[in-house]
PDB file of N, CA and C in Angstrom:
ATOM      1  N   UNK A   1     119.221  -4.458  -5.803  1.00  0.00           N
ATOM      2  CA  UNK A   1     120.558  -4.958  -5.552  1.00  0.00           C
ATOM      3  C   UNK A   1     120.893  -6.054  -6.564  1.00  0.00           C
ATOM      4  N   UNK A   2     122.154  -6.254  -7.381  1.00  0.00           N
ATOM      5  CA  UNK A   2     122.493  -7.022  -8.172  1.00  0.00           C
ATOM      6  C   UNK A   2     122.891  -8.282  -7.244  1.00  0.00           C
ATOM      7  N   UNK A   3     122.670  -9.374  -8.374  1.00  0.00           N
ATOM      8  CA  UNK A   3     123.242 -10.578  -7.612  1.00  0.00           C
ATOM      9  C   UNK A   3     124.732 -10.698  -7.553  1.00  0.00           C
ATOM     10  N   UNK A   4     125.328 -11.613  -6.730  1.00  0.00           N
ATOM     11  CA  UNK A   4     126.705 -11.561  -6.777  1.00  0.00           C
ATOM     12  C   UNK A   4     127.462 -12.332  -7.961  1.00  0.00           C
ATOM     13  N   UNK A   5     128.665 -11.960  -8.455  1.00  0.00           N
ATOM     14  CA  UNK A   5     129.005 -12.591  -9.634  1.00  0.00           C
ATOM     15  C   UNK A   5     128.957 -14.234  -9.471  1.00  0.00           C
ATOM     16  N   UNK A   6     128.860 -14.683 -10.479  1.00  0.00           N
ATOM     17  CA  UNK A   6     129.199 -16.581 -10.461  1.00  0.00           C
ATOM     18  C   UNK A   6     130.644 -16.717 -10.663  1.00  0.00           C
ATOM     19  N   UNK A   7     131.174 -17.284  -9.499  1.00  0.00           N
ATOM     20  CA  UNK A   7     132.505 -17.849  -9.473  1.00  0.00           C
ATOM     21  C   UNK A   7     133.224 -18.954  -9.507  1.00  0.00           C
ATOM     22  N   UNK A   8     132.023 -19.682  -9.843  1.00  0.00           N
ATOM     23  CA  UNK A   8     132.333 -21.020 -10.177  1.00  0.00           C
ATOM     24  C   UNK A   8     131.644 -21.651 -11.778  1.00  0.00           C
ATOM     25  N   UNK A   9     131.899 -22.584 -12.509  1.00  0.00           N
ATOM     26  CA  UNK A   9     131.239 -23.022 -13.464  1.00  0.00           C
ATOM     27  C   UNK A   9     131.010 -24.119 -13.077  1.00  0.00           C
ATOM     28  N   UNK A  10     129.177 -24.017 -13.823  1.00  0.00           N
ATOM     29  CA  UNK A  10     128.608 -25.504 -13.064  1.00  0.00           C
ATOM     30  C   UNK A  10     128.977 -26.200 -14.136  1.00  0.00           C
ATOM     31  N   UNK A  11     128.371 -27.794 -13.969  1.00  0.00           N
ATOM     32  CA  UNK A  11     128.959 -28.889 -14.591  1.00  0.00           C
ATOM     33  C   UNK A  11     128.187 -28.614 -15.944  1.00  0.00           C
ATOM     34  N   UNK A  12     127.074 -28.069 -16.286  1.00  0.00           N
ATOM     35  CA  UNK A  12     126.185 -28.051 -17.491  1.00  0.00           C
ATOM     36  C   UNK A  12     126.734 -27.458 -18.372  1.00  0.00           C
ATOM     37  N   UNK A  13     127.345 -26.123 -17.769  1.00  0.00           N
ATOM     38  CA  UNK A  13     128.079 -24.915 -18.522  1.00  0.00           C
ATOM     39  C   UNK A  13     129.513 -25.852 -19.221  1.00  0.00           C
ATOM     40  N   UNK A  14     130.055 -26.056 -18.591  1.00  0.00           N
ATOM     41  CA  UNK A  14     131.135 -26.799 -18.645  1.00  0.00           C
ATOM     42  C   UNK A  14     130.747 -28.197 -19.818  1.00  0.00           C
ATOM     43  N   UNK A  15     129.935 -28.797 -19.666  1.00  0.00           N
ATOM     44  CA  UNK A  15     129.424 -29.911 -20.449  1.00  0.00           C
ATOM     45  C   UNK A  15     128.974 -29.101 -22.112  1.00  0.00           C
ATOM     46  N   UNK A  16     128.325 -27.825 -22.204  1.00  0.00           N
ATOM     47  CA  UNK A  16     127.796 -26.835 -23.278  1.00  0.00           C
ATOM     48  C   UNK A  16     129.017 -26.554 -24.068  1.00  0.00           C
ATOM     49  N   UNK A  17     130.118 -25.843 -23.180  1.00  0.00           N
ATOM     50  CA  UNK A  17     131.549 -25.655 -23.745  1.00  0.00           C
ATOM     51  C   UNK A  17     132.124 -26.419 -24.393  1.00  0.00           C
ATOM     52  N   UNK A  18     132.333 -27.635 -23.893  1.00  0.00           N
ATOM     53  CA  UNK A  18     133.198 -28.739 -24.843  1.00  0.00           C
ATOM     54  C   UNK A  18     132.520 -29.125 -26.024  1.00  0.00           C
ATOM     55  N   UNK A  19     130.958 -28.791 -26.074  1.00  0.00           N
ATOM     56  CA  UNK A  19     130.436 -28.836 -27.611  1.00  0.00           C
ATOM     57  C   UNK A  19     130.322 -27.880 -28.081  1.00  0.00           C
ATOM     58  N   UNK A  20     131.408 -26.829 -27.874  1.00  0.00           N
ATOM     59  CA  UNK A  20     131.007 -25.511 -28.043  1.00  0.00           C
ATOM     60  C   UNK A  20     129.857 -24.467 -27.784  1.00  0.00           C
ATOM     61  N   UNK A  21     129.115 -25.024 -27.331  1.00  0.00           N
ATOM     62  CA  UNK A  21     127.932 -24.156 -27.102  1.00  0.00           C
ATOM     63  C   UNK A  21     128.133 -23.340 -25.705  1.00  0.00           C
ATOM     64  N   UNK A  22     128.848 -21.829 -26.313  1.00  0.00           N
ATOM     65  CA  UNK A  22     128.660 -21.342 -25.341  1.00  0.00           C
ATOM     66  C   UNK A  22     127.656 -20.095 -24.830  1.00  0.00           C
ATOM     67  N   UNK A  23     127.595 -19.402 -23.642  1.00  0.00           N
ATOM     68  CA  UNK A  23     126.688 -18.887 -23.148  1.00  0.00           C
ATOM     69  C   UNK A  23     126.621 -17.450 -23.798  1.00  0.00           C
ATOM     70  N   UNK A  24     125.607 -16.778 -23.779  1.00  0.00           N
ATOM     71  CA  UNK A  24     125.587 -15.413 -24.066  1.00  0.00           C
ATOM     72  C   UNK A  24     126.076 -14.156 -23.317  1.00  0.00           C
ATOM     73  N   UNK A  25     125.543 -15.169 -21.648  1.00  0.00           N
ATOM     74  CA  UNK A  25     126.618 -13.857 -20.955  1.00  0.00           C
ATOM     75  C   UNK A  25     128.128 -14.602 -20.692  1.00  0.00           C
ATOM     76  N   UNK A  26     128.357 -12.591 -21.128  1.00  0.00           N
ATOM     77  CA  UNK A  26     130.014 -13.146 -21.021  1.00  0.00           C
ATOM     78  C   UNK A  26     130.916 -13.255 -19.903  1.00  0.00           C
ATOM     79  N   UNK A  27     130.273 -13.492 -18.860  1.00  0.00           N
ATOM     80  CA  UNK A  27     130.804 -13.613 -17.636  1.00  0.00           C
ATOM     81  C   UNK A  27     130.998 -15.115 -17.227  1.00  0.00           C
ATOM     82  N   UNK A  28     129.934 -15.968 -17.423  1.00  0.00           N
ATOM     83  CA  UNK A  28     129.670 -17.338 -18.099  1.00  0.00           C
ATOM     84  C   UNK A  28     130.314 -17.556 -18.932  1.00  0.00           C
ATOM     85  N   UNK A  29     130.451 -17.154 -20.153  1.00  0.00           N
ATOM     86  CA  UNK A  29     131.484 -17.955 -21.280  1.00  0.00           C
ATOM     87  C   UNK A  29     132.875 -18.003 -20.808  1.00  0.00           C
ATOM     88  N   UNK A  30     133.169 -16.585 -20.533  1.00  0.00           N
ATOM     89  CA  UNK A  30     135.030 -16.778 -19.727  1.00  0.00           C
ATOM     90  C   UNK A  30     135.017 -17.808 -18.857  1.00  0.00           C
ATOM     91  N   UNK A  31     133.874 -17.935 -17.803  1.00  0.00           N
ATOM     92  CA  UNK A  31     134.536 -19.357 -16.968  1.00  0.00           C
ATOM     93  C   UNK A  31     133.962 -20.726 -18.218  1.00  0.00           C
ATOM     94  N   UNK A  32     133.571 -20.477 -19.015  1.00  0.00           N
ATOM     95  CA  UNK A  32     133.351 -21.823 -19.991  1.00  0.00           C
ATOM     96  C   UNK A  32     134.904 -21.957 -20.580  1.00  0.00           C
ATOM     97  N   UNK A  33     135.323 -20.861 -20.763  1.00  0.00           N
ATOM     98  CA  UNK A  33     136.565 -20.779 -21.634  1.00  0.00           C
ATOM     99  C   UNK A  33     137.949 -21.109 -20.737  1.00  0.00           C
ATOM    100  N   UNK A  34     137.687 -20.897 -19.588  1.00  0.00           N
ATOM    101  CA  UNK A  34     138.527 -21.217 -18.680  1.00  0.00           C
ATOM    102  C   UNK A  34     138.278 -22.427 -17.842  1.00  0.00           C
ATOM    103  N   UNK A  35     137.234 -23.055 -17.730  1.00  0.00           N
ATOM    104  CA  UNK A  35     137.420 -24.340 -17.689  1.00  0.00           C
ATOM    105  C   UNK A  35     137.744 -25.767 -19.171  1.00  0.00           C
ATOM    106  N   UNK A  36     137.515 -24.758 -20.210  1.00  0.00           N
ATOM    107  CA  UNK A  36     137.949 -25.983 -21.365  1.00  0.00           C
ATOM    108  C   UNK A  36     139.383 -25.646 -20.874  1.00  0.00           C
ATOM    109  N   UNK A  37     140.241 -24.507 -20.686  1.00  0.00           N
ATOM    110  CA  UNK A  37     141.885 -24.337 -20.786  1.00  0.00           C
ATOM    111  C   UNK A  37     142.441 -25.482 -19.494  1.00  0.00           C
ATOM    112  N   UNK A  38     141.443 -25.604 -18.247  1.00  0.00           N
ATOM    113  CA  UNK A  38     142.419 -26.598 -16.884  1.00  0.00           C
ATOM    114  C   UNK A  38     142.152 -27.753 -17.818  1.00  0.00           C
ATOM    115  N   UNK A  39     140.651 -28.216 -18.608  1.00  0.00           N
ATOM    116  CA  UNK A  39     141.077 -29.284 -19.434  1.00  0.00           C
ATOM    117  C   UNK A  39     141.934 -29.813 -20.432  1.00  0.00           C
ATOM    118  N   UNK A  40     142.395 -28.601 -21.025  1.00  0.00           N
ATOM    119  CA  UNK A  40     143.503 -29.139 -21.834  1.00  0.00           C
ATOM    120  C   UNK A  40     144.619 -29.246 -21.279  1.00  0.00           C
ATOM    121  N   UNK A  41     145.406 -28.696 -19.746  1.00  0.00           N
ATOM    122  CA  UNK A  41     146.127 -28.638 -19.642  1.00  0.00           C
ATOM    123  C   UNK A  41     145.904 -30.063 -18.931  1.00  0.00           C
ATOM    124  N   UNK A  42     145.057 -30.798 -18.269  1.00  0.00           N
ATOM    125  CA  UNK A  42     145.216 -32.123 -18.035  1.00  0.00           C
ATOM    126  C   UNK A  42     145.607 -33.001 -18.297  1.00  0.00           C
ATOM    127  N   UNK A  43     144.832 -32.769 -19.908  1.00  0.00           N
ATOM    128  CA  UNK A  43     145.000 -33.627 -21.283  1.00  0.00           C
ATOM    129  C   UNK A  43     146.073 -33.583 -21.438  1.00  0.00           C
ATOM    130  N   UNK A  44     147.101 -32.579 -21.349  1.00  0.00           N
ATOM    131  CA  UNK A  44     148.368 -32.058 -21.781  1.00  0.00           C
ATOM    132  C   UNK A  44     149.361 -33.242 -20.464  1.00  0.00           C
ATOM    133  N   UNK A  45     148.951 -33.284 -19.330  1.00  0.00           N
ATOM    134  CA  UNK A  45     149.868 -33.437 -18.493  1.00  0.00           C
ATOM    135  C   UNK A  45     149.426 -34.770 -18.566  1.00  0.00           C
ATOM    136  N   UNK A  46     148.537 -35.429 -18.275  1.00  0.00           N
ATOM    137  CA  UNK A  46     148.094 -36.940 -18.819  1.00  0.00           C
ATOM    138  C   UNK A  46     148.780 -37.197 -19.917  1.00  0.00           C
ATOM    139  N   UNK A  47     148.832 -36.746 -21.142  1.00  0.00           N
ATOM    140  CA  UNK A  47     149.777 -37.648 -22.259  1.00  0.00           C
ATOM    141  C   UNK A  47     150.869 -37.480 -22.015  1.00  0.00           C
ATOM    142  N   UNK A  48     151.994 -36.326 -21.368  1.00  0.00           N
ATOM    143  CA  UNK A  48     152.816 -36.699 -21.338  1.00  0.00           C
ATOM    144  C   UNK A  48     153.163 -37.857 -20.103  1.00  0.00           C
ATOM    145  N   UNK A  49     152.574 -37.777 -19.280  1.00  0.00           N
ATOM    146  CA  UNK A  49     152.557 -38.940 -18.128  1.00  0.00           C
ATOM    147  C   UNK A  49     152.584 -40.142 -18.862  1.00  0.00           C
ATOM    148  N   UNK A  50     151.796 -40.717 -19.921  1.00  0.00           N
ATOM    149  CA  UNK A  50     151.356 -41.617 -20.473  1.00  0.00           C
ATOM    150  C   UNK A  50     152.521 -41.980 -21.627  1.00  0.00           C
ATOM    151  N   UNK A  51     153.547 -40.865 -22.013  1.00  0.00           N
ATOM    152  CA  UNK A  51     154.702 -41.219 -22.955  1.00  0.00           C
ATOM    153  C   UNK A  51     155.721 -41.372 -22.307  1.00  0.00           C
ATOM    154  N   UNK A  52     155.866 -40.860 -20.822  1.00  0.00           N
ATOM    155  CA  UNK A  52     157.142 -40.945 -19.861  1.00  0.00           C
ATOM    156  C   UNK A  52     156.410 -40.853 -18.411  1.00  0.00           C
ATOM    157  N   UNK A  53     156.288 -42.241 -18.351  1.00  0.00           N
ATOM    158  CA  UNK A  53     155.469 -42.532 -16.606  1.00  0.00           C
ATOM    159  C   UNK A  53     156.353 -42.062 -15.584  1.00  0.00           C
ATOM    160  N   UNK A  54     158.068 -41.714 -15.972  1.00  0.00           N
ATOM    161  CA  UNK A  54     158.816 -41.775 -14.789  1.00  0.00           C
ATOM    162  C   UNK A  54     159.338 -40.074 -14.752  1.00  0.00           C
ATOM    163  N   UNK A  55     158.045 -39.504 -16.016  1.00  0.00           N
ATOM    164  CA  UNK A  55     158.414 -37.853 -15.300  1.00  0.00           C
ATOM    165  C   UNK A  55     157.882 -37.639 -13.958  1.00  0.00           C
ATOM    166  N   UNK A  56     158.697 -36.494 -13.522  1.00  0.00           N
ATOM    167  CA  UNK A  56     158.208 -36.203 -12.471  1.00  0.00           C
ATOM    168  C   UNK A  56     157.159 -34.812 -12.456  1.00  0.00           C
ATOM    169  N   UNK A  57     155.780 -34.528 -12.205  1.00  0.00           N
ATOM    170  CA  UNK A  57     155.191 -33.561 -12.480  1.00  0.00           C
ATOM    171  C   UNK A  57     155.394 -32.790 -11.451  1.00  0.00           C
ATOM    172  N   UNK A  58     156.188 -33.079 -10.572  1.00  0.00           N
ATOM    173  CA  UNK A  58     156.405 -31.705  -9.346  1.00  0.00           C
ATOM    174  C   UNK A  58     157.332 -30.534 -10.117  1.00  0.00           C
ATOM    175  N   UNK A  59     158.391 -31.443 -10.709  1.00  0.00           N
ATOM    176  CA  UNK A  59     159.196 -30.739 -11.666  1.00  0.00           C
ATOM    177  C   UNK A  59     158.761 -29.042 -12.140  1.00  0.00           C
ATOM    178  N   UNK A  60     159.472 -28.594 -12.802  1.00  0.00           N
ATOM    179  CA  UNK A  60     159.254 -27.634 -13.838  1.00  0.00           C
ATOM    180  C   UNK A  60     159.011 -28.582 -15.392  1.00  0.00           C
ATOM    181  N   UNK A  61     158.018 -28.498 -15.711  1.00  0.00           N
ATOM    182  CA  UNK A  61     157.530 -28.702 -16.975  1.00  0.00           C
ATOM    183  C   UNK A  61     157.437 -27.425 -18.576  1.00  0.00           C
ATOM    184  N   UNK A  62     157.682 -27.678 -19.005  1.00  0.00           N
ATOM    185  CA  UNK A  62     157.722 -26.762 -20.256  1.00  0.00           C
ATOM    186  C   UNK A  62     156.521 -26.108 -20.839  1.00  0.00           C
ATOM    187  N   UNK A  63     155.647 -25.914 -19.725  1.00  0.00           N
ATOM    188  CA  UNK A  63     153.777 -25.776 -20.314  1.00  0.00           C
ATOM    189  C   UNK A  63     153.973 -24.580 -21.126  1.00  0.00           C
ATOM    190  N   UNK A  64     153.329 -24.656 -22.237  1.00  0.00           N
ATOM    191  CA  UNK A  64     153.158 -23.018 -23.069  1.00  0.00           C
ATOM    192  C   UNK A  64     152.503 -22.369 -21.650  1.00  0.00           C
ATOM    193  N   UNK A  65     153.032 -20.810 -22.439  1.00  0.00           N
ATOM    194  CA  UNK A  65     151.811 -19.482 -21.284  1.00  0.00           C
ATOM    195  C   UNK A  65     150.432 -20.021 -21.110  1.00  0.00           C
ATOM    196  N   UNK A  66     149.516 -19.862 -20.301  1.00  0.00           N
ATOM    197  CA  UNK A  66     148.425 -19.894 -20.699  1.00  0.00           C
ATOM    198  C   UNK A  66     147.494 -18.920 -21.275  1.00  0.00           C
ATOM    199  N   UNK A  67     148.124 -17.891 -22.212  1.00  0.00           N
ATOM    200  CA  UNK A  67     147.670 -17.081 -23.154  1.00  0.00           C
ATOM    201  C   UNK A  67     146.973 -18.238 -24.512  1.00  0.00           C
ATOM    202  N   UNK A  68     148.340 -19.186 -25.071  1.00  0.00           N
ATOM    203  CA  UNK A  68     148.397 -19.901 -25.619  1.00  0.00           C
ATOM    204  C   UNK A  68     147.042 -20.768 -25.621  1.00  0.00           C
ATOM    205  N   UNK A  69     147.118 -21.193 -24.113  1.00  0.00           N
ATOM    206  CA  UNK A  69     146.126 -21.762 -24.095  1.00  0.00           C
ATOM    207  C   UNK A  69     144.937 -21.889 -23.946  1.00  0.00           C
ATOM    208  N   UNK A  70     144.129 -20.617 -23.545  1.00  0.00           N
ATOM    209  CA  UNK A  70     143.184 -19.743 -23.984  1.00  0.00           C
ATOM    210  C   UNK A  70     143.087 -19.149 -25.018  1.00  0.00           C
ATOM    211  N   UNK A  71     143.959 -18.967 -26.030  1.00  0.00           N
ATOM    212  CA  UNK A  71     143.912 -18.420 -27.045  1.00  0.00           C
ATOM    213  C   UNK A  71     142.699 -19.224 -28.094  1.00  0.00           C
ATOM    214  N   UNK A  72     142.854 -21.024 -28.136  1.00  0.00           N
ATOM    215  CA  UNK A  72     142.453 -22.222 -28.754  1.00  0.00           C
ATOM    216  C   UNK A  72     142.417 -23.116 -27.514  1.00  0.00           C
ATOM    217  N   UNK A  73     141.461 -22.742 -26.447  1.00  0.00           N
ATOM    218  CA  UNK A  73     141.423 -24.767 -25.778  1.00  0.00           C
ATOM    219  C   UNK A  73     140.953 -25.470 -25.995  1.00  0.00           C
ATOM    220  N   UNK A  74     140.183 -25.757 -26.992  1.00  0.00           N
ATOM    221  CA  UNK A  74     139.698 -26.914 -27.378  1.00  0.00           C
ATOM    222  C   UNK A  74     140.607 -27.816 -28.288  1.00  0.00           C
ATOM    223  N   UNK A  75     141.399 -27.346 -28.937  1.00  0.00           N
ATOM    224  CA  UNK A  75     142.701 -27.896 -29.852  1.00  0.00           C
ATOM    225  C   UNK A  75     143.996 -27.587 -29.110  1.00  0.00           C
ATOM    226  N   UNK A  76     144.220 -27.051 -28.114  1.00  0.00           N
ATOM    227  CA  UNK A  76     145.382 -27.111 -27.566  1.00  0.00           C
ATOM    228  C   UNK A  76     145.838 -28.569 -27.649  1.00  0.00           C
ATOM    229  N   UNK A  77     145.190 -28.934 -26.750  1.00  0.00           N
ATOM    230  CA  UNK A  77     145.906 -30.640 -26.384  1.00  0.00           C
ATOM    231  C   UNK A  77     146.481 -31.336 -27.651  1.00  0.00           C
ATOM    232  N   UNK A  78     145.235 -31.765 -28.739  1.00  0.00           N
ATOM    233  CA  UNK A  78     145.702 -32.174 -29.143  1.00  0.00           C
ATOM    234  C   UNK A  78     147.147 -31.512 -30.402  1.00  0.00           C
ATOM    235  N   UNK A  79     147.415 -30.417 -30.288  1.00  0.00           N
ATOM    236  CA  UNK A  79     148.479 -29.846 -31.417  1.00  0.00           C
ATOM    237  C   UNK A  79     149.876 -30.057 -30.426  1.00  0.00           C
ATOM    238  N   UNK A  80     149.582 -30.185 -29.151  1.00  0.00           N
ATOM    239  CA  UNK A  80     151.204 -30.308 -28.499  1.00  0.00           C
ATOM    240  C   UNK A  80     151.719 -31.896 -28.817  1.00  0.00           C
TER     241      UNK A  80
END
């Protein structure tokens, strides 16, 4: 019997990713790759918080797709 998929990324995986080092299986790297993308979009929503404290983030915000942002998350943040 196979084990069940990993549906979460642990903190190590996640810590490997942001230095790029990612995993061989690719079931692992997509959630590496998809946890650098909620980080950039943080990064993303933190600076603009930080250039206009009195947005409101409930709002509709202008976020690229997140194609975009999987496409490059490690440079997302900083190119917006």
């Amino acid at each position: 019997m196979n084990p069940p998929p990993q549906l979460h990324t642990h903190p190590f995986d996640i810590e490997r990713a942001v230095h790029l080092d990612y995993s061989g299986n690719p079931a692992i790297r997509a959630l590496q790759e998809e946890s650098l993308a909620h980080i950039a979009v943080q990064d993303l929503l933190e600076s603009r918080l930080r250039a206009d404290p009195d947005l409101d983030i409930c709002s509709t915000l202008p976020i690229p797709p997140a194609s975009s942002i999987m496409s490059d998350p490690v440079n997302f943040a900083t190119a917006m």
